[in-house]
Protein backbone atom coordinates (compact mmCIF):
# COMPACT_ATOMS: atom_id res chain seq x y z
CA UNK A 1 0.00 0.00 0.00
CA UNK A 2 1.23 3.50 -0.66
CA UNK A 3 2.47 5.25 2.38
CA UNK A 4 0.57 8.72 2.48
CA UNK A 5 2.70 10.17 4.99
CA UNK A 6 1.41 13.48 7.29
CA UNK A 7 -2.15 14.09 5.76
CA UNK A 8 -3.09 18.01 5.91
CA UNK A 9 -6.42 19.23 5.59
CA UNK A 10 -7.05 22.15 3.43
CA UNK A 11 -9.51 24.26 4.53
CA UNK A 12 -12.10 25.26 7.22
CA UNK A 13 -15.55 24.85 6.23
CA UNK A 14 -18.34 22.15 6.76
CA UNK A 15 -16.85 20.01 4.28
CA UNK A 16 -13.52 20.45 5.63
CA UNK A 17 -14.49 19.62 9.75
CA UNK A 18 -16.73 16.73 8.04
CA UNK A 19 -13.28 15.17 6.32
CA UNK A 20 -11.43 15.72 9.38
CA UNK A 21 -13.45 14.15 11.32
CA UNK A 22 -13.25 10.92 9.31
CA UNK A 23 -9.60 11.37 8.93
CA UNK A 24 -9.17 10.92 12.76
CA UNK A 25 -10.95 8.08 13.10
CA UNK A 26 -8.00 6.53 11.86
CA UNK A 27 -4.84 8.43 11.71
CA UNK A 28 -2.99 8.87 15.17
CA UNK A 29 -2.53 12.84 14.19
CA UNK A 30 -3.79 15.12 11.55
CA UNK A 31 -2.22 18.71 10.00
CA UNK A 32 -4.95 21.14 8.85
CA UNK A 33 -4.43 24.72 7.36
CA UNK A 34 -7.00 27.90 8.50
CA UNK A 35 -6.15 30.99 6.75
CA UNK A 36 -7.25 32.81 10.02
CA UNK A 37 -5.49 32.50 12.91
CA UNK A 38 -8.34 33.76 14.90
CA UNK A 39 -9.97 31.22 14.14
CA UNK A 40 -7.40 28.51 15.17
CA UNK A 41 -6.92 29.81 18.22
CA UNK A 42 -11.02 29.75 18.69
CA UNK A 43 -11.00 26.01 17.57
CA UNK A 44 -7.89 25.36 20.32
CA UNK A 45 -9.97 26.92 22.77
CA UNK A 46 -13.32 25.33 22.16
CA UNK A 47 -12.63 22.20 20.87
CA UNK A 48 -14.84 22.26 17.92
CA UNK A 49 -14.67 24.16 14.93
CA UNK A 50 -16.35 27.55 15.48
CA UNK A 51 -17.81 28.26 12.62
CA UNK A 52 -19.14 24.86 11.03
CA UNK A 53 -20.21 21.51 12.65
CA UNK A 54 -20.20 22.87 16.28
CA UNK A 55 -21.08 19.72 17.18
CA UNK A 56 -18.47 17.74 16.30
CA UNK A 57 -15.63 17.48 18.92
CA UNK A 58 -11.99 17.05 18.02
CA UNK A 59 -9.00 16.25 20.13
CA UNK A 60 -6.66 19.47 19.63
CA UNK A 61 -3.76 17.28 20.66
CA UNK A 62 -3.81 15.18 18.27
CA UNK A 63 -3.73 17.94 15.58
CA UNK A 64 -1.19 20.72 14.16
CA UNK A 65 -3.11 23.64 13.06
CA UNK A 66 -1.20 26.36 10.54
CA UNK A 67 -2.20 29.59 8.92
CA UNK A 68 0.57 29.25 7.06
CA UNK A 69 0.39 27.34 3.56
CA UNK A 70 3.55 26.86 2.58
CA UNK A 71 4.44 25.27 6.30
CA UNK A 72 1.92 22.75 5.88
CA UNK A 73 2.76 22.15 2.64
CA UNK A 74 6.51 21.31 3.56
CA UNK A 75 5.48 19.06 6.40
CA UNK A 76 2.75 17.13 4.57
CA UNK A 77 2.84 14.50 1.66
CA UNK A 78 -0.73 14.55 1.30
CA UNK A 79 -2.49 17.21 1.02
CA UNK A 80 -7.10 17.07 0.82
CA UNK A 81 -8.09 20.81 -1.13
CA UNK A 82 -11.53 21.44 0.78
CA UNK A 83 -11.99 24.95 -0.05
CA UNK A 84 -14.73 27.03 -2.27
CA UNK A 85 -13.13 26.57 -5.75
CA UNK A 86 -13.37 30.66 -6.30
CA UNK A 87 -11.00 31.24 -3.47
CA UNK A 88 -8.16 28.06 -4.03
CA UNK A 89 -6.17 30.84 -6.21
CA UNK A 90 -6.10 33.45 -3.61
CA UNK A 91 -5.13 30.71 -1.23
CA UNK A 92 -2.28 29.49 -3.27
CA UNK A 93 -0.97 33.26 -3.84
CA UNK A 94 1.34 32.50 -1.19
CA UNK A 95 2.49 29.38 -1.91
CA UNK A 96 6.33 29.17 -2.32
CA UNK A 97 6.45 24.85 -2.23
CA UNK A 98 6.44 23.11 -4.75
CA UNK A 99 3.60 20.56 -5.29
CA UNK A 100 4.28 18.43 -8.14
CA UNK A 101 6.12 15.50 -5.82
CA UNK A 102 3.10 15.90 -3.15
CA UNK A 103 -0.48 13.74 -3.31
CA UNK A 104 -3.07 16.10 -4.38
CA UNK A 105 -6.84 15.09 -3.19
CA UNK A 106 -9.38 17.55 -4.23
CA UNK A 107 -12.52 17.66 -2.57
CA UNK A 108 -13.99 20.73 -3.63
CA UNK A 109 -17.22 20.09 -6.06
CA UNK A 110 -16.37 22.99 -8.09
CA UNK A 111 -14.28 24.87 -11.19
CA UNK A 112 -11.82 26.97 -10.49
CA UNK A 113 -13.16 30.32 -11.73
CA UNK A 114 -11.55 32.75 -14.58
CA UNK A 115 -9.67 29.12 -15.36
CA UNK A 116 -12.82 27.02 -16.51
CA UNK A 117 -10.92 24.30 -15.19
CA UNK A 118 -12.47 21.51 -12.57
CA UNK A 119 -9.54 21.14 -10.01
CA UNK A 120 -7.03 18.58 -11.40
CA UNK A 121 -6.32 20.29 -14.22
CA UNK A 122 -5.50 23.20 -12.72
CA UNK A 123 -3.23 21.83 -10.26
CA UNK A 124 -1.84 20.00 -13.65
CA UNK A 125 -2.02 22.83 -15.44
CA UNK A 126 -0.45 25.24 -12.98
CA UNK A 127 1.33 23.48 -10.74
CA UNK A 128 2.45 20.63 -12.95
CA UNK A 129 1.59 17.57 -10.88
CA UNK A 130 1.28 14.68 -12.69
CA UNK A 131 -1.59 12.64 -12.95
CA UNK A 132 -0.56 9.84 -10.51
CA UNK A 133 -0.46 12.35 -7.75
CA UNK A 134 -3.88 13.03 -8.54
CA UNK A 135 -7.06 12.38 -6.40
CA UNK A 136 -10.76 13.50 -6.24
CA UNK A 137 -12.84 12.42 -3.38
CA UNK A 138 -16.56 12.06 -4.45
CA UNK A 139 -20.09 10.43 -3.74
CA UNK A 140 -23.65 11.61 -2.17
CA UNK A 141 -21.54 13.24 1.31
CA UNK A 142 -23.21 15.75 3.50
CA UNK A 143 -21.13 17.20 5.83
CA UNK A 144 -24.16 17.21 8.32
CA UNK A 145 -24.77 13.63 7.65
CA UNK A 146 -21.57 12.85 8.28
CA UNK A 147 -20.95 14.59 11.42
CA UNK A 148 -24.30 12.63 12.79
CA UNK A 149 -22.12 9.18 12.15
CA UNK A 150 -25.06 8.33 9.37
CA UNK A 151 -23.73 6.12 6.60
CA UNK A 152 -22.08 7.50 3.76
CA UNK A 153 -20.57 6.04 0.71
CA UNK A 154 -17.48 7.89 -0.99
CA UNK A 155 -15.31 7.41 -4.03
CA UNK A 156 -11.46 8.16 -4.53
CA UNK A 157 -10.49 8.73 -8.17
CA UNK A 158 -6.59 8.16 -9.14
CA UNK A 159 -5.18 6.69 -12.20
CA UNK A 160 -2.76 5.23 -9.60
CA UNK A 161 -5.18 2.69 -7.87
CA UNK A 162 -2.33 1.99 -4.68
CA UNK A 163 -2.61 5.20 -3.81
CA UNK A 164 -6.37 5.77 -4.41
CA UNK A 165 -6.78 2.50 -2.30
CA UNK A 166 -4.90 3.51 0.39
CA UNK A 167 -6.68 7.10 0.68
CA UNK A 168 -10.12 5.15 0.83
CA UNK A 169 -8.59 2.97 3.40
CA UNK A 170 -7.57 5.96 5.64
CA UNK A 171 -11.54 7.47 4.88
CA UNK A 172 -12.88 4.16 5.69
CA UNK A 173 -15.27 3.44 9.11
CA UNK A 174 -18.13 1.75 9.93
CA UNK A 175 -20.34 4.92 9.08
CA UNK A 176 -17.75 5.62 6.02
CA UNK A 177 -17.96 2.90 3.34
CA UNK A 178 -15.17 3.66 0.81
CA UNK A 179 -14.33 2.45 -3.28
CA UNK A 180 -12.12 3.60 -5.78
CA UNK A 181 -11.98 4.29 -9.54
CA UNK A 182 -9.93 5.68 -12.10
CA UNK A 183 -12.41 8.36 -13.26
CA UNK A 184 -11.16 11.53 -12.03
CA UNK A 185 -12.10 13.87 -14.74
CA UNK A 186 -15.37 12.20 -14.79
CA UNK A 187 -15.99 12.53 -11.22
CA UNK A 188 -15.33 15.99 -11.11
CA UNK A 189 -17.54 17.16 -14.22
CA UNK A 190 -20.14 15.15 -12.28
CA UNK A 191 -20.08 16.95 -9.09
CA UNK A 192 -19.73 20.68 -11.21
CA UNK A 193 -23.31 19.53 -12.83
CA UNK A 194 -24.90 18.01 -9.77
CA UNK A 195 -24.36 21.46 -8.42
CA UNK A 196 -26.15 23.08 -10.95
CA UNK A 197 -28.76 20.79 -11.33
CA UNK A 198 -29.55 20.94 -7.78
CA UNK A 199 -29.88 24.79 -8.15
CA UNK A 200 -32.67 23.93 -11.20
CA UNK A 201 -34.32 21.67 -8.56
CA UNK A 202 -34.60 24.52 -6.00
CA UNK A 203 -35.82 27.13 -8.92
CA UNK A 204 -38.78 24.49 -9.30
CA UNK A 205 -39.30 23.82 -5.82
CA UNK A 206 -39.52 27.07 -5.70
CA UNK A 207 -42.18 27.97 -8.11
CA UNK A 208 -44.16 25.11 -6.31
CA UNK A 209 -44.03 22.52 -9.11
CA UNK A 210 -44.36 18.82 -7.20
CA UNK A 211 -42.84 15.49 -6.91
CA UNK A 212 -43.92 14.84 -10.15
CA UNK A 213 -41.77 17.68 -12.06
CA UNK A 214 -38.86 16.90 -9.90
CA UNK A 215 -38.64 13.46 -10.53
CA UNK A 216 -38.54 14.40 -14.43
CA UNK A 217 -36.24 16.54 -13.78
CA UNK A 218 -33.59 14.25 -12.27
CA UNK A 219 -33.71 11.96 -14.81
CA UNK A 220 -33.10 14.61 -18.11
CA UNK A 221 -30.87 16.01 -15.66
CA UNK A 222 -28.18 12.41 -15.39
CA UNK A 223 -29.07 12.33 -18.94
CA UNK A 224 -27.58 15.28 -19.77
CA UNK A 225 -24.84 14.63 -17.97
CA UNK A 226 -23.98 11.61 -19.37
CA UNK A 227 -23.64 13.11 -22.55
CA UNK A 228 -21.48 15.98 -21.12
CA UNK A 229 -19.42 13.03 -19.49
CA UNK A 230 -19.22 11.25 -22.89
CA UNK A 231 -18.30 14.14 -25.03
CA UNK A 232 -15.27 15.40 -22.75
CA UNK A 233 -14.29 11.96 -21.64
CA UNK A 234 -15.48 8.95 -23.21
CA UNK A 235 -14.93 6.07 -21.39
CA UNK A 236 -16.80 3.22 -20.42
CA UNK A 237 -18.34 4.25 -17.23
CA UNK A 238 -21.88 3.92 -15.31
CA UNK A 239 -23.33 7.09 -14.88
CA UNK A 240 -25.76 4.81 -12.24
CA UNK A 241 -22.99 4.97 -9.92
CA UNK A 242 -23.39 7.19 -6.58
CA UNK A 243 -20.46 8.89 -7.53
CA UNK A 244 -22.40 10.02 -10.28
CA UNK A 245 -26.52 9.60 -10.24
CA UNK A 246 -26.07 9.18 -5.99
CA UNK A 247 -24.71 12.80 -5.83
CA UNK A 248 -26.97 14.57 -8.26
CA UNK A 249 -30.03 12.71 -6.53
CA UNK A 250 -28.92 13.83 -3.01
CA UNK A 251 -27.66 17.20 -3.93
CA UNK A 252 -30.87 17.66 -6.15
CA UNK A 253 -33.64 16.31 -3.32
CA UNK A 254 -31.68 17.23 -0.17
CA UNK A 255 -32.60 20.04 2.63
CA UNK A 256 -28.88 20.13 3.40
CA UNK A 257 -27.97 20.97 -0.20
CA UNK A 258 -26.71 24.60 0.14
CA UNK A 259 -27.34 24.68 -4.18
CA UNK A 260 -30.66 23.96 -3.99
CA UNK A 261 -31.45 26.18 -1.10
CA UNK A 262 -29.93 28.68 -3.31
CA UNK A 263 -32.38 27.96 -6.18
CA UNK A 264 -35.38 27.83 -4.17
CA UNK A 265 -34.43 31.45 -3.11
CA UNK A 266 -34.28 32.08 -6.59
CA UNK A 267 -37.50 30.67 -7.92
CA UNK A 268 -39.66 32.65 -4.79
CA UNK A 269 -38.42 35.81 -6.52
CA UNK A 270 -35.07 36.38 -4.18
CA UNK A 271 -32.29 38.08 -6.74
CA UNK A 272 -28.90 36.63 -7.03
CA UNK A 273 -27.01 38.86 -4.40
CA UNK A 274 -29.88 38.83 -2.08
CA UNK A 275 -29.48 35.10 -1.74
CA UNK A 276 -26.02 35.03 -1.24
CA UNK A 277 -26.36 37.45 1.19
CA UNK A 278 -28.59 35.90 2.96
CA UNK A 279 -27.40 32.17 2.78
CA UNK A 280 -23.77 33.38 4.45
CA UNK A 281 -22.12 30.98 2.08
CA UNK A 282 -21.10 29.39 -1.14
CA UNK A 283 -23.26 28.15 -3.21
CA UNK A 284 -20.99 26.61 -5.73
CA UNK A 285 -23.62 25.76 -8.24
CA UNK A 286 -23.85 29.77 -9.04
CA UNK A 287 -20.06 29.77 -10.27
CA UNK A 288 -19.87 25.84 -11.99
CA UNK A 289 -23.34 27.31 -14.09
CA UNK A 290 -21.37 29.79 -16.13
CA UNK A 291 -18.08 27.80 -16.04
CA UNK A 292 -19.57 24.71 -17.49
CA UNK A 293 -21.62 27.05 -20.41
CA UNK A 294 -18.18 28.91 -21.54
CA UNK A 295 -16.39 25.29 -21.52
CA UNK A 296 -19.76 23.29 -23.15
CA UNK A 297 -19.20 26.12 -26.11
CA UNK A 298 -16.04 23.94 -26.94
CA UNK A 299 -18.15 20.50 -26.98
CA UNK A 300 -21.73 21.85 -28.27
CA UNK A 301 -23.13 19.22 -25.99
CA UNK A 302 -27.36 19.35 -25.79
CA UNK A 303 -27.59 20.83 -22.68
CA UNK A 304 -30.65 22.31 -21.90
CA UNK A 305 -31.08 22.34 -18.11
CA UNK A 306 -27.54 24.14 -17.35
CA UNK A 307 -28.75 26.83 -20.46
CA UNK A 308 -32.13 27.32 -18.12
CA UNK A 309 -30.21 27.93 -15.19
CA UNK A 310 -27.32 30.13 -16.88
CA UNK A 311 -30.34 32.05 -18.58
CA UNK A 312 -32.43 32.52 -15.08
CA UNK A 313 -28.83 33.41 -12.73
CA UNK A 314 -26.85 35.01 -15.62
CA UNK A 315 -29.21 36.70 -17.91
CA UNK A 316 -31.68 37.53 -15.97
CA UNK A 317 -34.62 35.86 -17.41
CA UNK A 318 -37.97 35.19 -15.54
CA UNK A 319 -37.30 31.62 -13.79
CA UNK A 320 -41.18 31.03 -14.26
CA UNK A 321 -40.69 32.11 -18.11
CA UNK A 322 -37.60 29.96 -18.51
CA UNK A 323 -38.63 26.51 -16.28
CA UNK A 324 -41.80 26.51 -18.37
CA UNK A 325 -40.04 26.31 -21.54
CA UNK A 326 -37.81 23.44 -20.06
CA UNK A 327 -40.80 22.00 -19.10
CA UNK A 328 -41.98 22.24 -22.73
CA UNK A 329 -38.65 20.15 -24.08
CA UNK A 330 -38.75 17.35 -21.70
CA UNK A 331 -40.59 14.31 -22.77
């Protein structure tokens, strides 16, 4: 098995605490990076993280907190990206270390903006690590679910199946059930759609159209992202999997999902900066929508849903005006 070394986590949010938390049900100590300081010292203090999961308690000895990036970068040979995909440039500003001999997990269900690029390739791209230090953690994963202890099922994507075996290992518990698959690219399109198709099925919940609607919705929705999946990366995969159709279901029907909280703010008539405002947090859904249109102009892919939502959050277009003519090309 590949040896991951000191894992770091990288970042602070839900997600972030969530990942910890399984992290330390099996490693004996865990590094984890928090631009703030403040709020290091109020997680020290507490116990908990004070901003997210409050009710998950961690024990501080067992973990080496930085504000500094490139220190726990240079004491860490694994290294789990959980932040908002618009802020991992500003992040990596500062970063002096080089990355390209580290192991790279991204867990942030999102494009990096301005780049139109989901996370690996940026880190490819810009950083130059190669693909077999490459990882994406995916799969239907609330971080509220998960700090409850309810079951979850997660995927790690490497081309290098060792090390992608060995990450799932670490994830593994008996609430954490854990698989691997060499589908990174693929993964990570997936969870940039789910996201946006989660913010359609909040723009309909919104409007107050049923079960029925939603249920229609769902399945043009893993339609069209099977062909998405196929035209950018075509190989033989099953879009049935929970990394795929398990995420877009639970992202799409869930009260947890921040994206389709989001849309259901939008569809009661709430504009696009009053629902940020008053959600406190990222909705990554709003950014992967116009990402995924400027990179689908490259594939011409037959995607209808993301064009509603792009048309409703980007152009401004009634959301009643625009659902009812998706409504009109579904079958």
């Amino acid at each position: 098995m590949y040896d991951l070394g000191n894992i770091a986590v990288m970042g602070s949010g839900s997600w972030a605490t969530a990942i910890a938390k399984m992290l330390m049900e099996k490693v004996e100590h865990l590094h984890w990076y928090m631009r703030r300081q403040d709020a290091i010292d109020d997680f020290k203090r507490l116990e908990h993280n004070p901003s997210y999961l409050t009710s998950v308690h961690f024990d501080v000895k067992r973990i080496t907190f930085y504000s500094d990036i490139n220190e726990v970068v240079k004491q860490c040979q694994t290294l789990v990206f959980v932040m908002p995909s618009p802020y991992l440039k500003n992040h990596l500003k500062k970063l002096k270390q080089r990355l390209h001999d580290k192991f790279i997990i991204t867990a942030i269900k999102g494009i990096v903006p301005d780049e139109n690029l989901v996370c690996s390739e940026f880190f490819r791209q810009v950083y130059n690590v190669p693909d077999e230090n490459l990882a994406v953690l995916g799969g239907p994963s609330h971080a509220e679910e998960v700090a409850l202890g309810r079951l979850t099922y997660l995927t790690v994507g490497c081309s290098d199946q060792d090390k992608a075996r060995s990450m799932a290992e670490t994830l593994a518990s008996g609430y954490v059930k854990t698989k691997t698959s060499g589908d990174v690219i693929g993964i990570e399109y997936a969870s940039v759609l789910k996201n946006v198709y989660a913010i359609a099925a909040g723009i309909c919940n919104g409007l107050k159209y049923g079960d029925n609607f939603q249920s229609v919705l769902m399945s043009n929705a893993v339609q069209e992202m099977n062909r998405f999946l196929r035209a950018v990366y075509p190989i033989d995969r099953q879009v049935y999997d929970s990394v795929y159709l398990g995420d877009l279901l639970v992202t799409g029907y869930s009260n947890f999902s921040r994206n389709r909280v989001f849309g259901t703010m939008i569809g009661k008539g709430y504009s696009v900066k009053s629902a940020q405002i008053e959600m406190e947090m990222i909705a990554e859904g709003f950014y992967g929508t116009k990402c995924m249109k400027d990179i689908n102009r490259m594939y011409h892919v037959n995607m209808p849903i993301l064009d509603a939502v792009y048309n409703i959050l980007y152009e401004r277009i009634s959301p009643a005006i625009e659902i009812k003519l998706l409504t009109d090309s579904f079958r």
